[in-house]
Protein backbone atom coordinates (compact mmCIF):
# COMPACT_ATOMS: atom_id res chain seq x y z
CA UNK A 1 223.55 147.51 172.77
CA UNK A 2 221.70 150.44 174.67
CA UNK A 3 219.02 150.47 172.14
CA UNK A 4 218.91 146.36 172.38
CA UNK A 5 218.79 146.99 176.39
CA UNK A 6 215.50 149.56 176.51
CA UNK A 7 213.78 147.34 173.78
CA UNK A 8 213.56 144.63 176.22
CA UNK A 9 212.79 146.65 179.16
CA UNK A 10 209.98 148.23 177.13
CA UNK A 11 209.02 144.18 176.20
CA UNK A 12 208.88 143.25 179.63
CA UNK A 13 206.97 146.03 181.12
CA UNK A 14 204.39 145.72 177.90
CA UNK A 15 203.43 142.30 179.50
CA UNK A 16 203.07 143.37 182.55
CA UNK A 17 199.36 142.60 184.37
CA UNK A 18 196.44 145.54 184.22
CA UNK A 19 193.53 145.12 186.34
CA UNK A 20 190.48 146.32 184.09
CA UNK A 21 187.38 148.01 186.18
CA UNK A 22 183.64 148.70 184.26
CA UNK A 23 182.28 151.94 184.35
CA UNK A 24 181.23 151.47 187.52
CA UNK A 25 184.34 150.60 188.60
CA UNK A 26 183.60 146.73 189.36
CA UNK A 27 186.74 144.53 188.87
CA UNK A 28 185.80 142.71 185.60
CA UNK A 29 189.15 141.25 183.48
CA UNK A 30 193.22 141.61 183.69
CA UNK A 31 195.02 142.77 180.48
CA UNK A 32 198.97 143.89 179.72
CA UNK A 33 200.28 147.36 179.77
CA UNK A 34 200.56 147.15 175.97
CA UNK A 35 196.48 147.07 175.45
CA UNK A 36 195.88 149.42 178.50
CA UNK A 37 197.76 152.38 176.00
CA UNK A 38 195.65 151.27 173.57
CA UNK A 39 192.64 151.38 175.29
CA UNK A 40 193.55 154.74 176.64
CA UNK A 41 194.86 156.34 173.26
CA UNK A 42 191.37 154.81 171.67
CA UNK A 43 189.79 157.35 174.33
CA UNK A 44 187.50 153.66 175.26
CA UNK A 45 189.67 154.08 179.02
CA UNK A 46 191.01 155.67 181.44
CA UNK A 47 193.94 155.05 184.09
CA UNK A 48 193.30 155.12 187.71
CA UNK A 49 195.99 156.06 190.20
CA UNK A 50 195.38 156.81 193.84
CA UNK A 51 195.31 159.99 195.40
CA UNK A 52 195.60 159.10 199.30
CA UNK A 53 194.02 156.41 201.03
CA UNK A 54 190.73 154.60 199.24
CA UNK A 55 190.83 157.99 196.76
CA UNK A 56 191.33 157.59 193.20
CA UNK A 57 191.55 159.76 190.23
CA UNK A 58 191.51 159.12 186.04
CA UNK A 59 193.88 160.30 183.58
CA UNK A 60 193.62 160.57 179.88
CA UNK A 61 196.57 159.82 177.69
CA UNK A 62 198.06 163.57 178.00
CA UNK A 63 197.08 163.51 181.98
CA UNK A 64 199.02 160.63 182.34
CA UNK A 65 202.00 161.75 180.49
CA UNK A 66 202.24 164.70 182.45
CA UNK A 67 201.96 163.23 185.55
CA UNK A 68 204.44 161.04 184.36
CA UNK A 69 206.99 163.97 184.06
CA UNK A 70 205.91 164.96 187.61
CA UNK A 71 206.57 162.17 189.37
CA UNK A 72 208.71 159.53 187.42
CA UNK A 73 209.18 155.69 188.64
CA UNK A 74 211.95 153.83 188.54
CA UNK A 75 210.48 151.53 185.69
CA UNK A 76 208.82 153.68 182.98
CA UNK A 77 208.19 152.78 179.27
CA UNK A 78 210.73 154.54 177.12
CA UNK A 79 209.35 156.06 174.03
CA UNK A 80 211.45 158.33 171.39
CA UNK A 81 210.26 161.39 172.92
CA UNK A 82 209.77 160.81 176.26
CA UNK A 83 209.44 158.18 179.08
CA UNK A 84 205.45 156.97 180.80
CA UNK A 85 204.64 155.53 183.89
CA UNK A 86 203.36 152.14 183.23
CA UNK A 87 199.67 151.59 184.74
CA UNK A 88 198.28 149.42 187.32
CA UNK A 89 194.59 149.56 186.63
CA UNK A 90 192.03 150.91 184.13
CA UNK A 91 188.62 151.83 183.97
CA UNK A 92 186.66 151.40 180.97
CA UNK A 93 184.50 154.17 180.09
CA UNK A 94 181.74 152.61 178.19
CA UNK A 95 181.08 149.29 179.32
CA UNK A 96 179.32 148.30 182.58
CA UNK A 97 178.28 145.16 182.98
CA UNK A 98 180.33 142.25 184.77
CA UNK A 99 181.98 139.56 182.47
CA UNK A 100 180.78 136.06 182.52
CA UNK A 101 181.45 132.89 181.74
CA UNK A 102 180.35 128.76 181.23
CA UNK A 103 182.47 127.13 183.48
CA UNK A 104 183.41 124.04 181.03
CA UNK A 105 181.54 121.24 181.91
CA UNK A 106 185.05 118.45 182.63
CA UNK A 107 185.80 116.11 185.14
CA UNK A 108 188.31 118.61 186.70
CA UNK A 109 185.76 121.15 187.23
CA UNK A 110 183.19 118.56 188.57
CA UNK A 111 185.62 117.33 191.28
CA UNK A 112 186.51 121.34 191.72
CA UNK A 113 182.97 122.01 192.46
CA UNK A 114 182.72 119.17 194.93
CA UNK A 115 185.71 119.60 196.71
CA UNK A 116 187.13 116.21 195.91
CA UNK A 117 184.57 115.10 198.46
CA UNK A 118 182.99 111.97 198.01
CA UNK A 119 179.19 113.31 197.84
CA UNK A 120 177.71 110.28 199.75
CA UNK A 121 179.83 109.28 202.61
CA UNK A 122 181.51 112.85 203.05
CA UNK A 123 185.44 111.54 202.81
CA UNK A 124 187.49 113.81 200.99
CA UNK A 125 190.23 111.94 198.91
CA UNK A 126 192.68 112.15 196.59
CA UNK A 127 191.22 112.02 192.70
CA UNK A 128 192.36 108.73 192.36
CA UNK A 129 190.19 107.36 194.67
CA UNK A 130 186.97 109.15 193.53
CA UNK A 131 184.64 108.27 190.76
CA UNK A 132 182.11 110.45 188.96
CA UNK A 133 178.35 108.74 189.74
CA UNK A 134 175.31 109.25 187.72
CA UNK A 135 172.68 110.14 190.30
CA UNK A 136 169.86 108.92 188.48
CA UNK A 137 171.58 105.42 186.22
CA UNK A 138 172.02 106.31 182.67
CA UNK A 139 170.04 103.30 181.90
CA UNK A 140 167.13 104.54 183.74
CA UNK A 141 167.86 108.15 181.99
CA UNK A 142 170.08 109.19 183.87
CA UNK A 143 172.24 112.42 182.25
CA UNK A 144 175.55 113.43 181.88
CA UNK A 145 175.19 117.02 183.06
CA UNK A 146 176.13 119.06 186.04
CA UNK A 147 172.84 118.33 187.61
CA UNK A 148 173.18 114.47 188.23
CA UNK A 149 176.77 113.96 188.16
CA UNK A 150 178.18 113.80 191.84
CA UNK A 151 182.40 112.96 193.13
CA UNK A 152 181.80 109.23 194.49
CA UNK A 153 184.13 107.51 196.13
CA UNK A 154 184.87 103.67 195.22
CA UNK A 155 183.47 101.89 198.17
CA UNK A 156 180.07 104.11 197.99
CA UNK A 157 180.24 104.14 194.19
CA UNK A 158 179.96 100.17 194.08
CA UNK A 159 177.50 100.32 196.83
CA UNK A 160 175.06 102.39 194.94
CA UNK A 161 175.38 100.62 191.91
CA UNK A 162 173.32 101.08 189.14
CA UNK A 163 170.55 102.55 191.59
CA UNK A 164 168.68 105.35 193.47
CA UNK A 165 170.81 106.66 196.37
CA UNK A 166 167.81 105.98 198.66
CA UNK A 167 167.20 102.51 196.62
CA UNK A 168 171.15 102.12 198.12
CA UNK A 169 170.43 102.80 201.89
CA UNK A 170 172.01 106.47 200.65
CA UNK A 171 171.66 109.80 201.08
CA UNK A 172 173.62 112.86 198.90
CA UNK A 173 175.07 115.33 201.18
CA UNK A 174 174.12 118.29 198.61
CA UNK A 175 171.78 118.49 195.45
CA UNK A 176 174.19 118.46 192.18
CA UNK A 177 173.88 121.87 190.89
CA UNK A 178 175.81 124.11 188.08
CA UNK A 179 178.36 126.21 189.99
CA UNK A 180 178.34 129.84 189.71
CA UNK A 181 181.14 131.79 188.15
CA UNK A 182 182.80 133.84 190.79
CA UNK A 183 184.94 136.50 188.71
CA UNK A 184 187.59 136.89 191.38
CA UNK A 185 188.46 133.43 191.57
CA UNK A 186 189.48 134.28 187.98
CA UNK A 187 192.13 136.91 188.38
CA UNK A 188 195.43 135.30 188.40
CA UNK A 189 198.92 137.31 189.65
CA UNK A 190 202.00 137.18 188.09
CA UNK A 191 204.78 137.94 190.36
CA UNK A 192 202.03 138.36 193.24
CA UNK A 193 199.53 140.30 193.68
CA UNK A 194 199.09 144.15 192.83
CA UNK A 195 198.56 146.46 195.57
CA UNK A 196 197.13 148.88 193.55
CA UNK A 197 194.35 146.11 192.79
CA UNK A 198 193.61 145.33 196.22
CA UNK A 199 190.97 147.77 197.13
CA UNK A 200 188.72 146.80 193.84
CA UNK A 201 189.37 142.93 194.43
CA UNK A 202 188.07 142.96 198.06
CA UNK A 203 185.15 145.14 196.67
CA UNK A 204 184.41 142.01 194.30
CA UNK A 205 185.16 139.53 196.79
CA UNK A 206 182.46 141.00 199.08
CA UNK A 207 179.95 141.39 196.74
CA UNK A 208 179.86 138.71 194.30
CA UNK A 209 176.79 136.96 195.01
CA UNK A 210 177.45 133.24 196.58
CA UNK A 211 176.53 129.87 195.80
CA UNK A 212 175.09 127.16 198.08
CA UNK A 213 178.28 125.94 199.02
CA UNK A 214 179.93 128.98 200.13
């Protein structure tokens, strides 16, 4: 029953979020506790814990052990011979560029990208009264990419037709463009945010580099 009782403690805490920092210490993923250890006992990272305000220092598997003996938490990963600290963010020690990614080209992220705003008249609406409008006709060769698809509502969508906006009498508030991947937007908390994370996420927040519509 006891040994039942730590093995799903241990389970638990396993799956618990890790925010994962390049080598230069730029926010870049989230694992679980489980692949942190591994990443640390691969010797590929290091864990980061704070050492007074905006200071930080790295640990190595037997660092963090230790330090684990020090200064024990009430929730620490049981092992046969001892108990560890479970960690709250990781550096990686060979790998320094930022992740990205294609944002999938769907109607979800199209009407994400626009706001659910209809791009013609300005109304924002609820998705069932928006349509997705070819800016140039797909007759006329028009196509279905991020660059000529626009959120429309109904009333402007029927206006327009199968023409031009200014063919229509209309004018696009903003040029259809690909949206940029902005990797904080990315980072989603279980149980709410870290606030061991929160110093590297406002570093990414402030210096992700914006789109247009920012």
């Amino acid at each position: 029953m006891i040994f039942s009782s730590i093995f799903d403690r241990n389970f638990t805490l396993l799956n618990r979020q890790v925010l994962v920092l390049n080598r230069l210490w730029q926010a870049v993923n989230i694992t679980t506790v489980r692949r942190a250890f591994t990443l640390l006992c691969q010797g590929h990272a290091q864990i980061v814990s704070t050492d007074g305000p905006n200071s930080y220092v790295t640990h190595d598997f037997e660092s963090w052990r230790d330090f684990s003996q020090r200064e024990p938490e009430p929730e620490m990963v049981h092992t046969i011979a001892f108990k560890i600290r479970i960690p709250r963010v990781i550096v990686l020690l060979f790998f320094d560029r930022t992740l990205r990614k294609e944002i999938k080209f769907t109607r979800n992220n199209l009407f994400e990208r626009d706001h659910n705003t209809c791009q013609y008249c300005g109304k924002t609406l609820d998705r069932k009264e928006l349509n997705l409008d070819h800016v140039l006709p797909r007759d006329r060769g028009g196509k279905t990419n991020w660059e000529n698809i626009v959120c429309s509502c109904i009333p402007c969508n029927s206006r327009k037709a199968n023409r031009l906006p200014h063919e229509a009498g209309m004018r696009l508030i903003k040029a259809p463009e690909r949206p940029k991947w902005r990797p904080f937007l990315q980072f989603k908390f279980s149980g709410g945010a870290q606030d061991a994370w929160k110093h590297f996420l406002d570093v990414a927040y402030w210096n992700v580099e914006l789109g247009d519509e920012s």
